[in-house]
PDB file of N, CA and C in Angstrom:
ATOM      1  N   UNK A   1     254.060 -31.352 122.768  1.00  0.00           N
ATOM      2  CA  UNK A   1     254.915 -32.508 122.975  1.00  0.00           C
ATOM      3  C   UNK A   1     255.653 -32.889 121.683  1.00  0.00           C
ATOM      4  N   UNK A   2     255.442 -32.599 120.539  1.00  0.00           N
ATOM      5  CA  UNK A   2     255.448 -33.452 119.298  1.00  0.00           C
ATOM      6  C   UNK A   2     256.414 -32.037 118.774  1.00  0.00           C
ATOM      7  N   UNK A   3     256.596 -31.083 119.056  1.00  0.00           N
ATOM      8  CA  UNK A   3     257.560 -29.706 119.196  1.00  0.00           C
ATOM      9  C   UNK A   3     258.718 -29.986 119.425  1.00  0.00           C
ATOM     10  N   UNK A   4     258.598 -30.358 120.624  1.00  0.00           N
ATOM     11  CA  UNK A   4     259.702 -30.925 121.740  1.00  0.00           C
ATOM     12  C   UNK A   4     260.216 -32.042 121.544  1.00  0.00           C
ATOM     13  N   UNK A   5     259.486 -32.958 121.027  1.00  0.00           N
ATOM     14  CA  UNK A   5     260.244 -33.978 120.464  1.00  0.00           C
ATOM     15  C   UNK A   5     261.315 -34.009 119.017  1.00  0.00           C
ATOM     16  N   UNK A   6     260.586 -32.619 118.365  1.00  0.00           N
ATOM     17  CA  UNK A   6     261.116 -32.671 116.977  1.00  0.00           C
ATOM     18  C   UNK A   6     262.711 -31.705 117.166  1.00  0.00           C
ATOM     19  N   UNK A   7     262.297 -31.056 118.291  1.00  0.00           N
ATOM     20  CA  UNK A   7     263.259 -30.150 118.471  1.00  0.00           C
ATOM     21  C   UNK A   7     264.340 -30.963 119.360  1.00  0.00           C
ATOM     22  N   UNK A   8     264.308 -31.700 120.020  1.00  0.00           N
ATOM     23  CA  UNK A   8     265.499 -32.611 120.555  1.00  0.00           C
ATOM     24  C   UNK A   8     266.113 -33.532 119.582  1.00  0.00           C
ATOM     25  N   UNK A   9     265.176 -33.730 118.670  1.00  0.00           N
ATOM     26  CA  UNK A   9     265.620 -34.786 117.320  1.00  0.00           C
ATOM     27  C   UNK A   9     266.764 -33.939 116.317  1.00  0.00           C
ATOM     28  N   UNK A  10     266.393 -32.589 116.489  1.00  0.00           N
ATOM     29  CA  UNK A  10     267.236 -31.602 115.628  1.00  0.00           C
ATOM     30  C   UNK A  10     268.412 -31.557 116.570  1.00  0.00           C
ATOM     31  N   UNK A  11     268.703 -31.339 117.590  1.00  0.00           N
ATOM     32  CA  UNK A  11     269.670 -30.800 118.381  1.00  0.00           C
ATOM     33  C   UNK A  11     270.744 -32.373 118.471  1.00  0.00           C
ATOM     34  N   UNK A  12     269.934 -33.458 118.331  1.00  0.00           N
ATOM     35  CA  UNK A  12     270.589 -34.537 117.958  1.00  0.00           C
ATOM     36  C   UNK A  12     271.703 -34.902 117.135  1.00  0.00           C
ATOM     37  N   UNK A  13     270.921 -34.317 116.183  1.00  0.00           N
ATOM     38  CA  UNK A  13     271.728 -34.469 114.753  1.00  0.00           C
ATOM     39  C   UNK A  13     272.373 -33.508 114.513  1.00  0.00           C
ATOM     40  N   UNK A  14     272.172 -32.143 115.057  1.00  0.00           N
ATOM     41  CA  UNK A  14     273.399 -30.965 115.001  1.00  0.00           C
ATOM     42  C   UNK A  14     274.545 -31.518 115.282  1.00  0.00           C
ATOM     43  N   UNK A  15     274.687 -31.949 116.628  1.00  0.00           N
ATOM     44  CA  UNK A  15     275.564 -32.351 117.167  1.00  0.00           C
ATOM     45  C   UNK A  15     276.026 -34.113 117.068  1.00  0.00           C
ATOM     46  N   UNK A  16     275.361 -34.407 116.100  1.00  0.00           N
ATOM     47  CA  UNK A  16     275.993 -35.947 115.388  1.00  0.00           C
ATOM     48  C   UNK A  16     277.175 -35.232 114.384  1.00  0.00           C
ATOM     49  N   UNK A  17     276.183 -34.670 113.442  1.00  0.00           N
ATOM     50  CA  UNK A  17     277.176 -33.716 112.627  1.00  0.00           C
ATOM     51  C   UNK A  17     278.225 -33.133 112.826  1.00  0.00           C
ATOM     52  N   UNK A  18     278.135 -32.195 113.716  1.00  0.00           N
ATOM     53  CA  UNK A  18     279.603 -31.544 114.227  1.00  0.00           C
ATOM     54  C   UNK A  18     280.587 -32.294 114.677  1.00  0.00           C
ATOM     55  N   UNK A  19     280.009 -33.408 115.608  1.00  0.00           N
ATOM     56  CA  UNK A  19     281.496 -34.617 115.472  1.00  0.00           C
ATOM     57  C   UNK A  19     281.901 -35.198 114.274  1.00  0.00           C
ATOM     58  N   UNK A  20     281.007 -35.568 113.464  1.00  0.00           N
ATOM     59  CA  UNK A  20     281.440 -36.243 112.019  1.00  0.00           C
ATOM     60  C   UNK A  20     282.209 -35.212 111.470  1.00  0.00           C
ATOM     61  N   UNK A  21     281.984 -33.975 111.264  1.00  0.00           N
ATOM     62  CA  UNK A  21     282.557 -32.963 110.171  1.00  0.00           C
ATOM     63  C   UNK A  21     284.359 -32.846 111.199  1.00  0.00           C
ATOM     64  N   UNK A  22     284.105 -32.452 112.552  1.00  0.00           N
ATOM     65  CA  UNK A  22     285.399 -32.500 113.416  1.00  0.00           C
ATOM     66  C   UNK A  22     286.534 -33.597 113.299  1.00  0.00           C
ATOM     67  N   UNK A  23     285.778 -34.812 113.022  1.00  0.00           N
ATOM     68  CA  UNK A  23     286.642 -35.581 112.804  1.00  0.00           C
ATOM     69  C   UNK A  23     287.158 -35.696 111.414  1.00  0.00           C
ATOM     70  N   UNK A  24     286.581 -35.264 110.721  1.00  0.00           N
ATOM     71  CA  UNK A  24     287.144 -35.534 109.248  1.00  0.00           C
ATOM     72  C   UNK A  24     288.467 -34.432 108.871  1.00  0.00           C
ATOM     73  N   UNK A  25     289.757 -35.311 108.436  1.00  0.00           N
ATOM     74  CA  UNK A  25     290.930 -34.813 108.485  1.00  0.00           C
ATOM     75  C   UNK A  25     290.995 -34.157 107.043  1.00  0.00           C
ATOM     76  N   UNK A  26     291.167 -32.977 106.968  1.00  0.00           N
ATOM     77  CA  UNK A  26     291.621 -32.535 105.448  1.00  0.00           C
ATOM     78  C   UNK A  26     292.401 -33.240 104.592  1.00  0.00           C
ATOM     79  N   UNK A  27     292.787 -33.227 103.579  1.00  0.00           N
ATOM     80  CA  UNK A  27     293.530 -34.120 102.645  1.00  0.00           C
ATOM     81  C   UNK A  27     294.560 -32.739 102.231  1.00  0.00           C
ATOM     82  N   UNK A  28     295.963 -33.701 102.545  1.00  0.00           N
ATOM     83  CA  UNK A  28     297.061 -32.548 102.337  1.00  0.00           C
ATOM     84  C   UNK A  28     297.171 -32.432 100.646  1.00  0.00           C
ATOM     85  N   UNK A  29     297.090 -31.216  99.922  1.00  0.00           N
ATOM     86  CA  UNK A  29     297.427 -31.489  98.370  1.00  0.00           C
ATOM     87  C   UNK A  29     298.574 -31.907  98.127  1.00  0.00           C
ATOM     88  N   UNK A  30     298.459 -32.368  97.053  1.00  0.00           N
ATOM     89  CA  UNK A  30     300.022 -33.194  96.317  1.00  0.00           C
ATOM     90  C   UNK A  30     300.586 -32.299  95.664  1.00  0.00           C
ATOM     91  N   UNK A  31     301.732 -32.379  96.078  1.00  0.00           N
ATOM     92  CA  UNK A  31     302.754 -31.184  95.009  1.00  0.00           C
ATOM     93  C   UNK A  31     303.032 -32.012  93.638  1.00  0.00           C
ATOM     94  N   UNK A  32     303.322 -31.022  92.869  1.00  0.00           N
ATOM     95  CA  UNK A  32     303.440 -31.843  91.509  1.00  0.00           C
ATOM     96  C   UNK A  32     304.932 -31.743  91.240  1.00  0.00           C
ATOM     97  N   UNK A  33     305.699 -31.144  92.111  1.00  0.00           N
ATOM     98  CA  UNK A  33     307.002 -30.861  91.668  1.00  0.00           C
ATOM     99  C   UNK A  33     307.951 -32.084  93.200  1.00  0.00           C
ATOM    100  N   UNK A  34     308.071 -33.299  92.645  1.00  0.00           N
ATOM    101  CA  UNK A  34     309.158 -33.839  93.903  1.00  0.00           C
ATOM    102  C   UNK A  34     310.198 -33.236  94.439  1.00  0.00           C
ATOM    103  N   UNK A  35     310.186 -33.693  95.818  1.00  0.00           N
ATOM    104  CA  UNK A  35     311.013 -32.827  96.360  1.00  0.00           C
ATOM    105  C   UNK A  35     312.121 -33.480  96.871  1.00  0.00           C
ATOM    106  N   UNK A  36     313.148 -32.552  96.835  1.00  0.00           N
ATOM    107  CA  UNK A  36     314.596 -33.290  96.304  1.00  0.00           C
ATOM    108  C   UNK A  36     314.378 -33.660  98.200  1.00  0.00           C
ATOM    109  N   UNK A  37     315.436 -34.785  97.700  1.00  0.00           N
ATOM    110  CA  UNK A  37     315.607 -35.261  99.521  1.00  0.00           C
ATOM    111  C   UNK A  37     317.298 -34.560 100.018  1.00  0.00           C
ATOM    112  N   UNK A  38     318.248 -34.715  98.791  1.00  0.00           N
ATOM    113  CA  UNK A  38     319.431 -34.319  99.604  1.00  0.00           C
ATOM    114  C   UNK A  38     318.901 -32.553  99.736  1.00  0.00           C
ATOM    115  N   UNK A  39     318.482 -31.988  99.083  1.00  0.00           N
ATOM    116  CA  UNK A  39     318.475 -30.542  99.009  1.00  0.00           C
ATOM    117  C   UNK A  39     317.193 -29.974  99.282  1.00  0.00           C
ATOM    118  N   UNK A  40     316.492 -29.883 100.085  1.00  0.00           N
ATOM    119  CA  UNK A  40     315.325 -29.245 100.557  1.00  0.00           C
ATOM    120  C   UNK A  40     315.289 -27.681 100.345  1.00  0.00           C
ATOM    121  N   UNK A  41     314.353 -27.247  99.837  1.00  0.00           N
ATOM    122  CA  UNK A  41     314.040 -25.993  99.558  1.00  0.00           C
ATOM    123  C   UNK A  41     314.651 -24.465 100.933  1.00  0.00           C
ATOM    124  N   UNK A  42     314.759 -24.259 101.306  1.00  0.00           N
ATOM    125  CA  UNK A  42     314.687 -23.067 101.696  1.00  0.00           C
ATOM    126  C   UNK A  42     313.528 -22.645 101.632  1.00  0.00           C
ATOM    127  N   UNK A  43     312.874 -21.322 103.068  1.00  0.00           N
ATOM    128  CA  UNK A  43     312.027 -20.687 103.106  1.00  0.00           C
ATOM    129  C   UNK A  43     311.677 -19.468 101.872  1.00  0.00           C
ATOM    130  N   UNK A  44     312.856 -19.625 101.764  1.00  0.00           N
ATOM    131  CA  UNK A  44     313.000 -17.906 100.588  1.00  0.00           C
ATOM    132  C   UNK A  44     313.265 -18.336  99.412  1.00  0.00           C
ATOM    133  N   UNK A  45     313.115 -19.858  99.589  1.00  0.00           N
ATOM    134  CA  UNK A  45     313.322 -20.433  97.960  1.00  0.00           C
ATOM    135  C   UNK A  45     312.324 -21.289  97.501  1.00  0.00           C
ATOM    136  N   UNK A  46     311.637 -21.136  95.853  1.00  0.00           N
ATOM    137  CA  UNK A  46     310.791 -21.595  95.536  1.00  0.00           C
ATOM    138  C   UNK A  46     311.067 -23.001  95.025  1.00  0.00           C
ATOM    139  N   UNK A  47     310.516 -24.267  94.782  1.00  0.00           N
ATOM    140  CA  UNK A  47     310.549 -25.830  93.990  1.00  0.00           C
ATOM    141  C   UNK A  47     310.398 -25.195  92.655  1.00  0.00           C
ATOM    142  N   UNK A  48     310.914 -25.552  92.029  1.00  0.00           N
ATOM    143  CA  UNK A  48     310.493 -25.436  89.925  1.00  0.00           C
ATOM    144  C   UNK A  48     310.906 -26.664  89.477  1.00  0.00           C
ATOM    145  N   UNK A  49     309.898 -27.198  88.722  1.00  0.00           N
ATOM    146  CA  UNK A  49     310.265 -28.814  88.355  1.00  0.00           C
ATOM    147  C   UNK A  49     309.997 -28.393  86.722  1.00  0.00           C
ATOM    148  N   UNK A  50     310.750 -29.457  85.841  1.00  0.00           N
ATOM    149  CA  UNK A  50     310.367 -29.440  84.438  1.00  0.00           C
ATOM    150  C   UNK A  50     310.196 -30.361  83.391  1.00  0.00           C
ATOM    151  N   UNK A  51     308.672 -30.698  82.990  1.00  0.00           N
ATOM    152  CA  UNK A  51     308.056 -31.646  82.915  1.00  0.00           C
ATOM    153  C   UNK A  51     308.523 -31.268  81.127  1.00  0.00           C
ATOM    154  N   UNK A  52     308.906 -32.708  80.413  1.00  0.00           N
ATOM    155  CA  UNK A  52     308.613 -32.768  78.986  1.00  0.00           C
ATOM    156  C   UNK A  52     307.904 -34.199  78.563  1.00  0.00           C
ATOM    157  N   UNK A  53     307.045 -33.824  77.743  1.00  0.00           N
ATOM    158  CA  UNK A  53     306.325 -34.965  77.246  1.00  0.00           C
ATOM    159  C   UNK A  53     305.999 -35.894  78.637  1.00  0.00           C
ATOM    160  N   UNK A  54     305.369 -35.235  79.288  1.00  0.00           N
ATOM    161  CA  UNK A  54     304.988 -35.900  80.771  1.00  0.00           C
ATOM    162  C   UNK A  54     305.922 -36.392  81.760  1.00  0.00           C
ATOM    163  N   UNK A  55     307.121 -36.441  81.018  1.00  0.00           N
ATOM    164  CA  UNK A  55     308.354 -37.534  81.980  1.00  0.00           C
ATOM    165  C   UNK A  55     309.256 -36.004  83.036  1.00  0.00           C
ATOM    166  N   UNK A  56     309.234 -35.987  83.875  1.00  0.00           N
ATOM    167  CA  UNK A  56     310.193 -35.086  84.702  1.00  0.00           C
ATOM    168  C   UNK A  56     311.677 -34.645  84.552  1.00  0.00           C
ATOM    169  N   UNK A  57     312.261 -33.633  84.000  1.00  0.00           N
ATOM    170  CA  UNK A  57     313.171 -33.681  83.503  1.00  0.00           C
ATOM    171  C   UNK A  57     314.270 -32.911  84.485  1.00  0.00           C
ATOM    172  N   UNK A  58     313.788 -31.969  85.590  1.00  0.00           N
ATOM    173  CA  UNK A  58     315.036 -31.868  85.905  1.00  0.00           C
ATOM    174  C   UNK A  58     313.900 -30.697  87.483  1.00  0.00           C
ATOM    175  N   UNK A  59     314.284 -30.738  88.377  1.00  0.00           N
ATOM    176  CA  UNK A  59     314.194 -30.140  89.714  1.00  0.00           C
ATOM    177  C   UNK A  59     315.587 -29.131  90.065  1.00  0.00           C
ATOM    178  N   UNK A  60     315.188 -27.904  90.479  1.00  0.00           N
ATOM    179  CA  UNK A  60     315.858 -27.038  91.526  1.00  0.00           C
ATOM    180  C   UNK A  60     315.388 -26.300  91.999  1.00  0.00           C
ATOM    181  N   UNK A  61     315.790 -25.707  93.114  1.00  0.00           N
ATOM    182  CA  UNK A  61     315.345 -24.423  93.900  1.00  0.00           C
ATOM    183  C   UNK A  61     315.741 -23.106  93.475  1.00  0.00           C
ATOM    184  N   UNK A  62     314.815 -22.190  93.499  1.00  0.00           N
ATOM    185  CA  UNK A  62     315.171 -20.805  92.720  1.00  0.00           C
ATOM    186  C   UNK A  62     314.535 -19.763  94.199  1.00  0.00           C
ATOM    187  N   UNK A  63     315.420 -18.647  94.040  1.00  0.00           N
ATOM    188  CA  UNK A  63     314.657 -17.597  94.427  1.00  0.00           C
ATOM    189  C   UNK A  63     313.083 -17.459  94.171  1.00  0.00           C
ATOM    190  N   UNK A  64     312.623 -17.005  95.294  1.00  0.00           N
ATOM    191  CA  UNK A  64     310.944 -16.762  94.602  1.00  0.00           C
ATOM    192  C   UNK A  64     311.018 -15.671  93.965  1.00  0.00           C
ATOM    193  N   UNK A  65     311.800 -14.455  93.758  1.00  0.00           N
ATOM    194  CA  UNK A  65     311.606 -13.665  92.703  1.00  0.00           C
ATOM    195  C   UNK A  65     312.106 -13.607  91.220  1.00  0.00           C
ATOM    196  N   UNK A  66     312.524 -14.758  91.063  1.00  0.00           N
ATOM    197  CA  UNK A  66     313.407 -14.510  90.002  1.00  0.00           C
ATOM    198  C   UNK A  66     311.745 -15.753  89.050  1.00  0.00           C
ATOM    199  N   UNK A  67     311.706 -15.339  87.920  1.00  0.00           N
ATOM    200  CA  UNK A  67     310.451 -15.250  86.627  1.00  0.00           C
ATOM    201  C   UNK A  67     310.375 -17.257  86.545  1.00  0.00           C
ATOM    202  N   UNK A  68     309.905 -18.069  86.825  1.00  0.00           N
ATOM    203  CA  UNK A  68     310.298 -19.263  86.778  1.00  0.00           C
ATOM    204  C   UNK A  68     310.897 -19.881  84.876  1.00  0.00           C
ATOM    205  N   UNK A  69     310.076 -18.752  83.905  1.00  0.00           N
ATOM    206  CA  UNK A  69     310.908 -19.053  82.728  1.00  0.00           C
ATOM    207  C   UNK A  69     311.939 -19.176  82.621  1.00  0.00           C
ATOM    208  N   UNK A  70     312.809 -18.010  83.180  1.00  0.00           N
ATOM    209  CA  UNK A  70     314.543 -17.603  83.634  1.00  0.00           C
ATOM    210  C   UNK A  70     315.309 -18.991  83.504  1.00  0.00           C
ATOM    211  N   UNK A  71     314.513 -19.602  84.389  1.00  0.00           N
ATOM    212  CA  UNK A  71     315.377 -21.586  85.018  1.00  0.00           C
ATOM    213  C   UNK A  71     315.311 -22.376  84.390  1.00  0.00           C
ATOM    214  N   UNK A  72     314.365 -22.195  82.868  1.00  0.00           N
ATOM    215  CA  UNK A  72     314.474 -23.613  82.141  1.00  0.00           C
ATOM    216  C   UNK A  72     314.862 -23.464  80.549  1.00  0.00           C
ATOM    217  N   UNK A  73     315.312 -21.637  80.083  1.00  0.00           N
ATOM    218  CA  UNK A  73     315.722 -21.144  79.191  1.00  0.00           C
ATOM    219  C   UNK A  73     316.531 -22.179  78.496  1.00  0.00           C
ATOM    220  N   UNK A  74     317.362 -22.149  79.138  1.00  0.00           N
ATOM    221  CA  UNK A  74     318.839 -23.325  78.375  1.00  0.00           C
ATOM    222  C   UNK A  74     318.611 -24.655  78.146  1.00  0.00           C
ATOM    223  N   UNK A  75     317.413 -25.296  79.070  1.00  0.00           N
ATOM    224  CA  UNK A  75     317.208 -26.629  78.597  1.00  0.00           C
ATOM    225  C   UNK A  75     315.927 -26.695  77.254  1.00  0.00           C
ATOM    226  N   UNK A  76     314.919 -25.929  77.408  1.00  0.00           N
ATOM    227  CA  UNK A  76     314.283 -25.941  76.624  1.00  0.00           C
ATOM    228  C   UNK A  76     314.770 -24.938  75.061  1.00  0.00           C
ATOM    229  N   UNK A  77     314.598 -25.998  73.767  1.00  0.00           N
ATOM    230  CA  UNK A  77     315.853 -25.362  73.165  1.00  0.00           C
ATOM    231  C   UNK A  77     314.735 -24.757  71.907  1.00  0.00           C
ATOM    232  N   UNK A  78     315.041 -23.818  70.997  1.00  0.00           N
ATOM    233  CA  UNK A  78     313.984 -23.521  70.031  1.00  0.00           C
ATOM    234  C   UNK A  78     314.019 -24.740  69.256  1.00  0.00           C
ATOM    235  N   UNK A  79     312.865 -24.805  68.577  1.00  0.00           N
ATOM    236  CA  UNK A  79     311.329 -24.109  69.099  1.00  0.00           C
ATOM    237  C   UNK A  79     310.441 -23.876  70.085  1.00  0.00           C
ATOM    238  N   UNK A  80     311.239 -24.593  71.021  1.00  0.00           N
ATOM    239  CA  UNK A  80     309.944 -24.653  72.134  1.00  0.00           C
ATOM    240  C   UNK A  80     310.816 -23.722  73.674  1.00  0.00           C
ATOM    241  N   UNK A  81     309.845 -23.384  74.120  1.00  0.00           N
ATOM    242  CA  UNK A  81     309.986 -22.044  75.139  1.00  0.00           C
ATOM    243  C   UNK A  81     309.434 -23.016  76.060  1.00  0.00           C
ATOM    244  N   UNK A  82     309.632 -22.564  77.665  1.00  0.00           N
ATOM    245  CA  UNK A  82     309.412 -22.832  78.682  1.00  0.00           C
ATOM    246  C   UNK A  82     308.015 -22.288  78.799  1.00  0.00           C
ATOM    247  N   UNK A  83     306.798 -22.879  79.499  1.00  0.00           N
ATOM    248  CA  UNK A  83     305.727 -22.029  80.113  1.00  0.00           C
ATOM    249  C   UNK A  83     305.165 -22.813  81.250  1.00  0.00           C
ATOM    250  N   UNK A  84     305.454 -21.865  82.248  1.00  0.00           N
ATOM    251  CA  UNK A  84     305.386 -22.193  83.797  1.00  0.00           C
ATOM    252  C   UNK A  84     303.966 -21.475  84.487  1.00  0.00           C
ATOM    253  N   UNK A  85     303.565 -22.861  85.573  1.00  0.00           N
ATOM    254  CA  UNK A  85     302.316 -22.271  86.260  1.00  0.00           C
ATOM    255  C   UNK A  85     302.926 -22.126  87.650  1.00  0.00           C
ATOM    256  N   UNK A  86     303.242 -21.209  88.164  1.00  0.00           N
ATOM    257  CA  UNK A  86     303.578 -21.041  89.216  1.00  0.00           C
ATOM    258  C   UNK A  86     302.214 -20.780  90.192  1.00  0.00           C
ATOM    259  N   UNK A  87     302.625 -21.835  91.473  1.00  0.00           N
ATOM    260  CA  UNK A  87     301.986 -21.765  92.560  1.00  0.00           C
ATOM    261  C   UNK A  87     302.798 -21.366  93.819  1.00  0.00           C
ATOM    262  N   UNK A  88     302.362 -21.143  94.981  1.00  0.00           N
ATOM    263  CA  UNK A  88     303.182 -20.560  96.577  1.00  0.00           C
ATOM    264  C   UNK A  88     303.966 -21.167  96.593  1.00  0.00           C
ATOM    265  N   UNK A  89     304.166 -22.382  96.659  1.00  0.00           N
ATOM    266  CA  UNK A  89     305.715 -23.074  96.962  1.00  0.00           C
ATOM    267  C   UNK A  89     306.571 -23.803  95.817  1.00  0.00           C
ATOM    268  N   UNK A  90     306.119 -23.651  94.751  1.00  0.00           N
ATOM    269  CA  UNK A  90     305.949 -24.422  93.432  1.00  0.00           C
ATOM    270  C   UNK A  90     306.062 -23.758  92.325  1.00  0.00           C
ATOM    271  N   UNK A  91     306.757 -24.357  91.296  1.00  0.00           N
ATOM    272  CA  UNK A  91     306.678 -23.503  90.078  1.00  0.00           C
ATOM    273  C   UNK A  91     306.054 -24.578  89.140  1.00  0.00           C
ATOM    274  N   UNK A  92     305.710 -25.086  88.441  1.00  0.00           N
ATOM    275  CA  UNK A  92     305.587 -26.467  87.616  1.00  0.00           C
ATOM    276  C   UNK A  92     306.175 -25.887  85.609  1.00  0.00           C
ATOM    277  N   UNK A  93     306.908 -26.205  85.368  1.00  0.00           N
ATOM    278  CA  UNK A  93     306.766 -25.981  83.856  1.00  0.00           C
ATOM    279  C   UNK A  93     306.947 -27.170  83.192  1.00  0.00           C
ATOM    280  N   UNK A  94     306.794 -26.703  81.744  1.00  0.00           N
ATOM    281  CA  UNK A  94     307.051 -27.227  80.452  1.00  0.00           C
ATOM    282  C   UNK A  94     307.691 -26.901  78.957  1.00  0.00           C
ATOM    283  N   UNK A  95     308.220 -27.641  78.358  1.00  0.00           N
ATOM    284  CA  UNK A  95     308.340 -26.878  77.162  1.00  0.00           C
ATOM    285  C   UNK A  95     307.773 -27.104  76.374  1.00  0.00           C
ATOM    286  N   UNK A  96     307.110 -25.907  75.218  1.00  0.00           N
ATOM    287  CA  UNK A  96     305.899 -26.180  74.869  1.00  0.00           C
ATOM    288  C   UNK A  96     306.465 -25.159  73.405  1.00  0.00           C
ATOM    289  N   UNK A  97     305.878 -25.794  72.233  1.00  0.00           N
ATOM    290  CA  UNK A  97     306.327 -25.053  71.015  1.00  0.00           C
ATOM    291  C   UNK A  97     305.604 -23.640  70.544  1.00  0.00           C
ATOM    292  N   UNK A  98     306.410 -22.787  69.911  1.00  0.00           N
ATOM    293  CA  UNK A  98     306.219 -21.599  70.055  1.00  0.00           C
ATOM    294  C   UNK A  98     305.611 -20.724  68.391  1.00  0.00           C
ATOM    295  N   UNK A  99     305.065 -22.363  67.930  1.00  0.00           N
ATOM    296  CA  UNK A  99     304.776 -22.229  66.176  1.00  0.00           C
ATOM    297  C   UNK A  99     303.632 -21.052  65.985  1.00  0.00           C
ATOM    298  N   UNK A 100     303.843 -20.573  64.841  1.00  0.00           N
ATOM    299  CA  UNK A 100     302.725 -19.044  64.429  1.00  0.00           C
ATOM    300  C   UNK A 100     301.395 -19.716  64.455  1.00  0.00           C
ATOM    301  N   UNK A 101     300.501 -18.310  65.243  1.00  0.00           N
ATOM    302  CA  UNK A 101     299.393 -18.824  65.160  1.00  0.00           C
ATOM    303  C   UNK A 101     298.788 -18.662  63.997  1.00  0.00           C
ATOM    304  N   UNK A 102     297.925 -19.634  63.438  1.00  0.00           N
ATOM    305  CA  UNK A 102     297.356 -19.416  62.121  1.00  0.00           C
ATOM    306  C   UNK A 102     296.055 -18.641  62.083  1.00  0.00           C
ATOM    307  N   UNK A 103     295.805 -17.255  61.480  1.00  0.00           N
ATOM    308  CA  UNK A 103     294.458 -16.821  61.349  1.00  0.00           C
ATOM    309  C   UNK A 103     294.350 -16.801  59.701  1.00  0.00           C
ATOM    310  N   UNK A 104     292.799 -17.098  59.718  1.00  0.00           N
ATOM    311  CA  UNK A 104     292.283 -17.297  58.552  1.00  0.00           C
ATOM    312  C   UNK A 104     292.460 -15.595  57.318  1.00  0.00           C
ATOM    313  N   UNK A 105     292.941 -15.982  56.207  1.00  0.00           N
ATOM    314  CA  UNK A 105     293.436 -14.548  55.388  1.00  0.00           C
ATOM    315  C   UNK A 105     291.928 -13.798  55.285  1.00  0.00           C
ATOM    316  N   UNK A 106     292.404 -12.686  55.157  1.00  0.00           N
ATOM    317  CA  UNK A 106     291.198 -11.991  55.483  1.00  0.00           C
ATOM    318  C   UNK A 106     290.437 -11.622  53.881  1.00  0.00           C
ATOM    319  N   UNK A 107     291.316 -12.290  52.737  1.00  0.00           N
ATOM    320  CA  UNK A 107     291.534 -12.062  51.014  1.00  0.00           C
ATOM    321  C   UNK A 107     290.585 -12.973  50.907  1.00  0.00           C
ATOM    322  N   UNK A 108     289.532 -13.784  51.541  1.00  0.00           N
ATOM    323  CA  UNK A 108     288.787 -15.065  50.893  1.00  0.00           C
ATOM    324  C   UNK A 108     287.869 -14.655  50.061  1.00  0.00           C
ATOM    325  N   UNK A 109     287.668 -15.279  49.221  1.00  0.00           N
ATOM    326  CA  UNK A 109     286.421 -14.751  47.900  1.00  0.00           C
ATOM    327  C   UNK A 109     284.665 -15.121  48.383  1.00  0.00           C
ATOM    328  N   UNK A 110     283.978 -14.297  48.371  1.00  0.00           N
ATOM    329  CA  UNK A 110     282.745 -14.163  48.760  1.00  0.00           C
ATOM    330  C   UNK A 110     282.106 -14.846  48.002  1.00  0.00           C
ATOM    331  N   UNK A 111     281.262 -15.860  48.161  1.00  0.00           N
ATOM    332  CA  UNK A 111     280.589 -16.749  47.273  1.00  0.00           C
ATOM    333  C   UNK A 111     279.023 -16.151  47.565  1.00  0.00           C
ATOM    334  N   UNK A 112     278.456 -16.128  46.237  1.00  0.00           N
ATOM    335  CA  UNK A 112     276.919 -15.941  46.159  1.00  0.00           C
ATOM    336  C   UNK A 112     276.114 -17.218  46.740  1.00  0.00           C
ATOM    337  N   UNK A 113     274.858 -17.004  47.455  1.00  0.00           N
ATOM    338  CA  UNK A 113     274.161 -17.801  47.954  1.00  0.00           C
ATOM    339  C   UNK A 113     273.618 -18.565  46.578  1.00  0.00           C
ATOM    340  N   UNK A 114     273.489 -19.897  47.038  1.00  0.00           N
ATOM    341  CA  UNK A 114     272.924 -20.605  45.926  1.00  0.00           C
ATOM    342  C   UNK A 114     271.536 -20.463  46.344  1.00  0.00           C
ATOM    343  N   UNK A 115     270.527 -21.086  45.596  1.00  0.00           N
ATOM    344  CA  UNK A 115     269.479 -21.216  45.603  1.00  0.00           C
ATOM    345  C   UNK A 115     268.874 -22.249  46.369  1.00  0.00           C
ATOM    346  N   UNK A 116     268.111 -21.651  47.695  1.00  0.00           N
ATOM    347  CA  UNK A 116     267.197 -22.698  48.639  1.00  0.00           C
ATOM    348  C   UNK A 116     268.450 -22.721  50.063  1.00  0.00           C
ATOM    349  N   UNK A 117     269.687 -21.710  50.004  1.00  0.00           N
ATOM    350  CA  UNK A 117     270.230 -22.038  51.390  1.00  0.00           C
ATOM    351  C   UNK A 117     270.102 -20.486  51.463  1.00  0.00           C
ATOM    352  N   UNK A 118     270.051 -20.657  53.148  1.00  0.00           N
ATOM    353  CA  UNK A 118     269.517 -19.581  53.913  1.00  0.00           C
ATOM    354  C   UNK A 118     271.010 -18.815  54.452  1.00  0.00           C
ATOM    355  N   UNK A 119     271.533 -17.428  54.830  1.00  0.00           N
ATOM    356  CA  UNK A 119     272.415 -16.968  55.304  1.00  0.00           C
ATOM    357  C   UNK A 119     271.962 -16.567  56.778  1.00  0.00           C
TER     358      UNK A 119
END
C-alpha cells in the first residue's frame, strides 16, 4: 500500500512539473546591435553596429560575406582598428587601439641569491 501510494505521489509531481516547465516561455535574447526602423535588414544581409567608448556610433546592413572589419575601416581612424564579434544575425564592433605589445627584454641581469631567500 505505502508503494502505491509513493508511486502515485511521484506520477503527481511528474506531471505538476511538465505543466510548469510547458508553460514557461523562453526569453527572446537581446540584440546588441538596434535595429534600424526605416531600413530593416534583409535575409542575405547581416546588422553591424559600432560601438566607441560604449556610446553607439553608427548602424548598417552588410552582406553576410563580406569580413565585418571591411565596414568600419574609414571610421575607425589610426591608431585604433576595428575588432568585431560577429554573431548569426549580428556583427557588434569596436574600435580598439592597436599599441605594441610590450614583452619583457630578454637582456635582464641575473642577480645572485642573497642570503636566507629561497629560489
Amino acid at each position: 500500500m505505502t508503494k502505491m501510494k509513493l508511486f502515485a505521489l511521484h506520477c503527481i509531481m511528474l506531471c505538476a512539473f511538465v505543466v510548469l516547465t510547458a508553460s514557461i516561455k523562453l526569453r527572446k535574447p537581446h540584440n546588441l546591435c538596434p535595429t534600424p526602423r526605416k531600413t530593416p535588414c534583409s535575409v542575405s544581409s547581416k546588422l553591424n553596429c559600432l560601438y566607441t567608448r560604449g556610446i553607439l556610433v553608427g548602424v548598417l546592413c552588410a552582406r553576410k560575406e563580406k569580413p565585418c572589419e571591411e565596414l568600419w575601416q574609414s571610421v575607425c581612424r589610426l591608431p585604433l582598428i576595428p575588432k568585431c564579434k560577429s554573431y548569426r544575425r549580428e556583427c557588434v564592433c569596436s574600435c580598439v587601439e592597436t599599441g605594441p605589445v610590450k614583452r619583457p627584454s630578454i637582456s635582464q641581469e641575473r642577480r645572485e641569491p642573497q642570503a636566507g631567500t629561497f629560489l
